[in-house]
C-alpha atoms as a PDB file:
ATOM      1  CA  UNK A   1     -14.524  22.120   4.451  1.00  0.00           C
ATOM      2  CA  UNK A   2     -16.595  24.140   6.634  1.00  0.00           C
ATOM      3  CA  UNK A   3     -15.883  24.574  10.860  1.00  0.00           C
ATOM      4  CA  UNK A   4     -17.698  23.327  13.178  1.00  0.00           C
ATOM      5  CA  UNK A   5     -19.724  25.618  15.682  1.00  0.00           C
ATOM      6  CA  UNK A   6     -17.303  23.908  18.289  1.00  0.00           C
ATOM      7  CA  UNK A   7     -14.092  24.995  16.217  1.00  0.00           C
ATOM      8  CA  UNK A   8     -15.630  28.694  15.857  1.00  0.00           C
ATOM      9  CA  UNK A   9     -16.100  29.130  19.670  1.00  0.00           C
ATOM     10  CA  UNK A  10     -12.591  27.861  20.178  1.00  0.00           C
ATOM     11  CA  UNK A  11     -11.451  30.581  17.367  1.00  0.00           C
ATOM     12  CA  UNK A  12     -13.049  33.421  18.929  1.00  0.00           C
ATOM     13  CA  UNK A  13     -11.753  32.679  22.645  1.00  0.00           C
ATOM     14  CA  UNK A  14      -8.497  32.113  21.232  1.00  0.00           C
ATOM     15  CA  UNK A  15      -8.570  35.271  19.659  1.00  0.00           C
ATOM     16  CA  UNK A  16      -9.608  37.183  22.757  1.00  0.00           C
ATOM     17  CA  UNK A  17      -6.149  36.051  24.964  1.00  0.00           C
ATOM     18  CA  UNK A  18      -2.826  37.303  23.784  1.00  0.00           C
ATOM     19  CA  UNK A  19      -1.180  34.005  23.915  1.00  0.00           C
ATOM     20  CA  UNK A  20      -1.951  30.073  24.108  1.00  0.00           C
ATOM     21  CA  UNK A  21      -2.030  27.865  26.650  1.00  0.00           C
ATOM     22  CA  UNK A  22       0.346  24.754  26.465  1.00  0.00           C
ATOM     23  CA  UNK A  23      -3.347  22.818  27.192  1.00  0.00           C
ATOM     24  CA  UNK A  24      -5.216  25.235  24.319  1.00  0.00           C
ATOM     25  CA  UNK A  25      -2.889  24.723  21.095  1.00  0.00           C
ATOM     26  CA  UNK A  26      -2.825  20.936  21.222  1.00  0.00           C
ATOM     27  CA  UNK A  27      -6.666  20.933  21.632  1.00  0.00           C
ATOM     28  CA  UNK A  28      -6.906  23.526  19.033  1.00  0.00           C
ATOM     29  CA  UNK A  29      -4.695  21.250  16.369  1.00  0.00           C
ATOM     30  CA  UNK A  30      -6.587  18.211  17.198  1.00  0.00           C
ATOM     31  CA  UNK A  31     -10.000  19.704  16.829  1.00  0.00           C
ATOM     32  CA  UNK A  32      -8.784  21.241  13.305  1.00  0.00           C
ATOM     33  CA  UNK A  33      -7.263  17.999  12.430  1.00  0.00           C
ATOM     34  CA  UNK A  34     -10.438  15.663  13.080  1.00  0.00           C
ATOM     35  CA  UNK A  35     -12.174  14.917   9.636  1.00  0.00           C
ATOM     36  CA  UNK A  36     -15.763  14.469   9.273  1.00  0.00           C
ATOM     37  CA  UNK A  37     -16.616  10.594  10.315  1.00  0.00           C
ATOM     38  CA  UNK A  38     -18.983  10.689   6.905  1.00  0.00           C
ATOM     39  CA  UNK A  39     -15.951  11.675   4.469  1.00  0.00           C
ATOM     40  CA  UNK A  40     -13.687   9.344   5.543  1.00  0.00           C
ATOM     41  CA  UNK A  41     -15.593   5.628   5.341  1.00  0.00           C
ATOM     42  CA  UNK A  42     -14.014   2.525   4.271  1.00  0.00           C
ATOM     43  CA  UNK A  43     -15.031   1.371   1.078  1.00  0.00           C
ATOM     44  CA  UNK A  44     -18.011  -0.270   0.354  1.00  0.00           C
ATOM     45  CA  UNK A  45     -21.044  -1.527  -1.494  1.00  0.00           C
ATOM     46  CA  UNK A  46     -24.259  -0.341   0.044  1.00  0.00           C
ATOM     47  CA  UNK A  47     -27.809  -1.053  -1.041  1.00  0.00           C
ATOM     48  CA  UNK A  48     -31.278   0.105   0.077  1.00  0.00           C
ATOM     49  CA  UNK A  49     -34.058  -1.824  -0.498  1.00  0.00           C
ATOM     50  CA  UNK A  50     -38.188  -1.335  -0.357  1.00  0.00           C
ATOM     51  CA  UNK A  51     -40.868  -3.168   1.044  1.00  0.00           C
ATOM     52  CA  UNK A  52     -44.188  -1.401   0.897  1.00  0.00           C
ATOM     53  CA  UNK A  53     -46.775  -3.593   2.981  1.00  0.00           C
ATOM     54  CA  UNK A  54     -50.501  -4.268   1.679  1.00  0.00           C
ATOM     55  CA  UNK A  55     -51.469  -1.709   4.451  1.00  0.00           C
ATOM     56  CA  UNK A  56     -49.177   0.967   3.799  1.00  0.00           C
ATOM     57  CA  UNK A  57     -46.412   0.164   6.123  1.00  0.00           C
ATOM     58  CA  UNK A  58     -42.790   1.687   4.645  1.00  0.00           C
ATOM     59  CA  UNK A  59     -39.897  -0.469   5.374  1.00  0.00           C
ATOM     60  CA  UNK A  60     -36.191  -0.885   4.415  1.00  0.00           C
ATOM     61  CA  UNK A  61     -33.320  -2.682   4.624  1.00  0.00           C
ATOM     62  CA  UNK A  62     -30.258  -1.284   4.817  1.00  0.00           C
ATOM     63  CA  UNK A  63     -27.012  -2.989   3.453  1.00  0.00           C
ATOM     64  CA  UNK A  64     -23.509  -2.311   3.517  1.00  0.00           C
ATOM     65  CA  UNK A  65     -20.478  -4.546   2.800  1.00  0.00           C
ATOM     66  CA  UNK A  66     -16.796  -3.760   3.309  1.00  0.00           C
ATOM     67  CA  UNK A  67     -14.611  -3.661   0.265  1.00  0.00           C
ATOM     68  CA  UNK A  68     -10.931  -4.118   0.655  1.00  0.00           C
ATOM     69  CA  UNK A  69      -9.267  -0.980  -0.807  1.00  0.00           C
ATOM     70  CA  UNK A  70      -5.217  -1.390  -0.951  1.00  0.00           C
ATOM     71  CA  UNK A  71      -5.146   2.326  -0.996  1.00  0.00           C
ATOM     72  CA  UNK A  72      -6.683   3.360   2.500  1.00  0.00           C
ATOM     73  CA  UNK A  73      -5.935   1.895   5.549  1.00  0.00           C
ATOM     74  CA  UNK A  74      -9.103   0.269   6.761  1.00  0.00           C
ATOM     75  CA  UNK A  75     -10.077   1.402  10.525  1.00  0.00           C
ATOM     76  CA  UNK A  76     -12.445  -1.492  11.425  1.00  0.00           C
ATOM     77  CA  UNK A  77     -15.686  -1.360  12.369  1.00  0.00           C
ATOM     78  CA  UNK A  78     -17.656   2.195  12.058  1.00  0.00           C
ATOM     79  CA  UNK A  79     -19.162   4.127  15.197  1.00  0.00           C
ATOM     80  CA  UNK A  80     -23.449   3.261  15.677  1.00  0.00           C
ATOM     81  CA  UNK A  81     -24.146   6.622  15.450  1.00  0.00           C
ATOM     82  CA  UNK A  82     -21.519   7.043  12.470  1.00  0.00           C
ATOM     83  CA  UNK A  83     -23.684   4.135  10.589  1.00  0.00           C
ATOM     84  CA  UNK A  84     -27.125   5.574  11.889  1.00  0.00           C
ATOM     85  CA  UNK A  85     -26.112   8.837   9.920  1.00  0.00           C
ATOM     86  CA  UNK A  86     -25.472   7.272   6.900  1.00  0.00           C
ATOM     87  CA  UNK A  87     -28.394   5.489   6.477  1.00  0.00           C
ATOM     88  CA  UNK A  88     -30.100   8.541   7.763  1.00  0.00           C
ATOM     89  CA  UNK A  89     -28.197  10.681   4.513  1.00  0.00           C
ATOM     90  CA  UNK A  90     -29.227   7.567   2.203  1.00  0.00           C
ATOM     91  CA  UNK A  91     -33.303   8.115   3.004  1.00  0.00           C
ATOM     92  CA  UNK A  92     -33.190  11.897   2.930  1.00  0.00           C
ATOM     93  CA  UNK A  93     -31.286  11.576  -1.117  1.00  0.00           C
ATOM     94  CA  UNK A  94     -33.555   9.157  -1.963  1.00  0.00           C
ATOM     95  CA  UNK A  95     -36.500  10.356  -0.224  1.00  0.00           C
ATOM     96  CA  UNK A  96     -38.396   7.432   0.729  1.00  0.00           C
ATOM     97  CA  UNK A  97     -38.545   8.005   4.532  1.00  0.00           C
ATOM     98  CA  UNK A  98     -39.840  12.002   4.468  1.00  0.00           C
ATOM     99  CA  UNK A  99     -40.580  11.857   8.785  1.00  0.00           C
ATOM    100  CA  UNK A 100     -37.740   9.735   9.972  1.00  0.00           C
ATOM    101  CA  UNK A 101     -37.634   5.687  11.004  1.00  0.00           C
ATOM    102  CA  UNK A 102     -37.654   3.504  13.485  1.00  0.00           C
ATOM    103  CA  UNK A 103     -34.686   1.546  13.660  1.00  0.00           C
ATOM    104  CA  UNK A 104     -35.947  -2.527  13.931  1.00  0.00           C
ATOM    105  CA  UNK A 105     -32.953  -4.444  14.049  1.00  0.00           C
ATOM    106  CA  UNK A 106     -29.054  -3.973  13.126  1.00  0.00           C
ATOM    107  CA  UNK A 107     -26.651  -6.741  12.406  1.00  0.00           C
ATOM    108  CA  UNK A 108     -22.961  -6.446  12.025  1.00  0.00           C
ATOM    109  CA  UNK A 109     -20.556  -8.966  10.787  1.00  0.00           C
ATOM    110  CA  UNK A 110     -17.362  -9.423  10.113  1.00  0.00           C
ATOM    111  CA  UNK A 111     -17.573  -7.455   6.155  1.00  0.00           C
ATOM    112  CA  UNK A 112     -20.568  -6.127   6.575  1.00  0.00           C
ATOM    113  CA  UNK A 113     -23.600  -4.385   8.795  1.00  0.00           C
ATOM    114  CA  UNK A 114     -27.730  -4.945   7.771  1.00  0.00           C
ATOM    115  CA  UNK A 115     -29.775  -2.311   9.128  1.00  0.00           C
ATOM    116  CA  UNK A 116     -33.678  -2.758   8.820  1.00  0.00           C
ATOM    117  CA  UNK A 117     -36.128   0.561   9.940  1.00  0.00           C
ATOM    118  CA  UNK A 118     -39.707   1.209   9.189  1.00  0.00           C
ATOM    119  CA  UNK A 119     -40.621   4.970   8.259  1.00  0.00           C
ATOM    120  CA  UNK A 120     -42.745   6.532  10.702  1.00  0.00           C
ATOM    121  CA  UNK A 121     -45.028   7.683   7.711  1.00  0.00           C
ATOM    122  CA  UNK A 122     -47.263   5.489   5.893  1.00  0.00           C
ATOM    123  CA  UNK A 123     -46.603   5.190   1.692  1.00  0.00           C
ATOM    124  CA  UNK A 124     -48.956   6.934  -0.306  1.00  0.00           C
ATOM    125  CA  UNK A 125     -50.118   6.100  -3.803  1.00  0.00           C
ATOM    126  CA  UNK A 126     -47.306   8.180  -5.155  1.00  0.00           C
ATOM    127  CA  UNK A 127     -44.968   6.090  -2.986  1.00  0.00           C
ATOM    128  CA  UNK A 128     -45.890   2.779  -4.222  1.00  0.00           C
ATOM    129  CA  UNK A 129     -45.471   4.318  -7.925  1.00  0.00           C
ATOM    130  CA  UNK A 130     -41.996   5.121  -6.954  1.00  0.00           C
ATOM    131  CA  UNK A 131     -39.946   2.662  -4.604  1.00  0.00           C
ATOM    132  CA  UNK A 132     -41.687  -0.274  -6.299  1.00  0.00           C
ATOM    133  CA  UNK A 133     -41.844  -3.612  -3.352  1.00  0.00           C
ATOM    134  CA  UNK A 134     -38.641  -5.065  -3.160  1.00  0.00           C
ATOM    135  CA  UNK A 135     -36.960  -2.808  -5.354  1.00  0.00           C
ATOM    136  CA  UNK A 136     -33.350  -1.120  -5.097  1.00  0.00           C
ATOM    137  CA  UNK A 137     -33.922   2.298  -4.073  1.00  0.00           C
ATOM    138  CA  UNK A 138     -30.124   2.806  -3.402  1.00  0.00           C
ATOM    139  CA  UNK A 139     -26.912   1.328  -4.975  1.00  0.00           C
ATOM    140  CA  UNK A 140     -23.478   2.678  -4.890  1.00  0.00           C
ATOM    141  CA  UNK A 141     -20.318   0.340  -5.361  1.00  0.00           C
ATOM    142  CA  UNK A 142     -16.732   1.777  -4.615  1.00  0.00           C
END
């Protein structure tokens, strides 16, 4: 797992002072002890879907539902910006939103969160070819 720029800063002043504060080493274990929010998400089954409008408009929705797993420990509901990155990690793999999106509406329920966005580029003829209207562009199950 790679450091953070954070964690490297902290490293070199560390290095610089001959010993450690009673405030520095507690910050310095928690910091090295904090995983990455992406690698450690509940389970769940998460699909993206296309719509391609008649006049080129690129939308998708976005959905993800909580599946009990008896071997982690569930934490509840995930961070916005913890949810925003996934779905931001799910266009850039499958490629259908190449300049970003504009985040429409977000709904979370008890199980489950539906996020819907609109790219901010229009589809192009190679587009339509490959997210057809409606179609999964994104499945994975636990």
């Amino acid at each position: 797992m790679g450091r953070s720029p954070a964690r490297e800063v902290m490293m070199r002043e560390l290095r610089g002072s001959r010993w450690l504060s009673p405030i520095a080493l507690p910050l310095l274990i928690a910091a090295c002890a904090t995983p990455d929010p992406l690698s450690v998400l509940p389970s769940a089954r998460e699909r993206m879907i296309a719509q391609i409008s008649d006049d080129g408009s690129k939308f998708f929705e976005f959905n993800r539902e909580h599946v009990a797993d008896s071997r982690r420990r569930e934490r509840g509901p995930l961070p916005e910006e913890v949810l925003t990155r996934r779905v931001e990690d799910v266009l850039a793999e499958t490629g259908y939103c190449r300049d970003g999106f504009f985040e429409l509406y977000r709904q979370s329920v008890s199980g489950g969160l539906t996020l819907r966005g609109e790219c901010r580029e229009g589809a192009s003829e190679a587009d339509r070819m490959a997210f057809p209207d409606g179609g999964v562009i994104y499945a994975r199950d636990p």
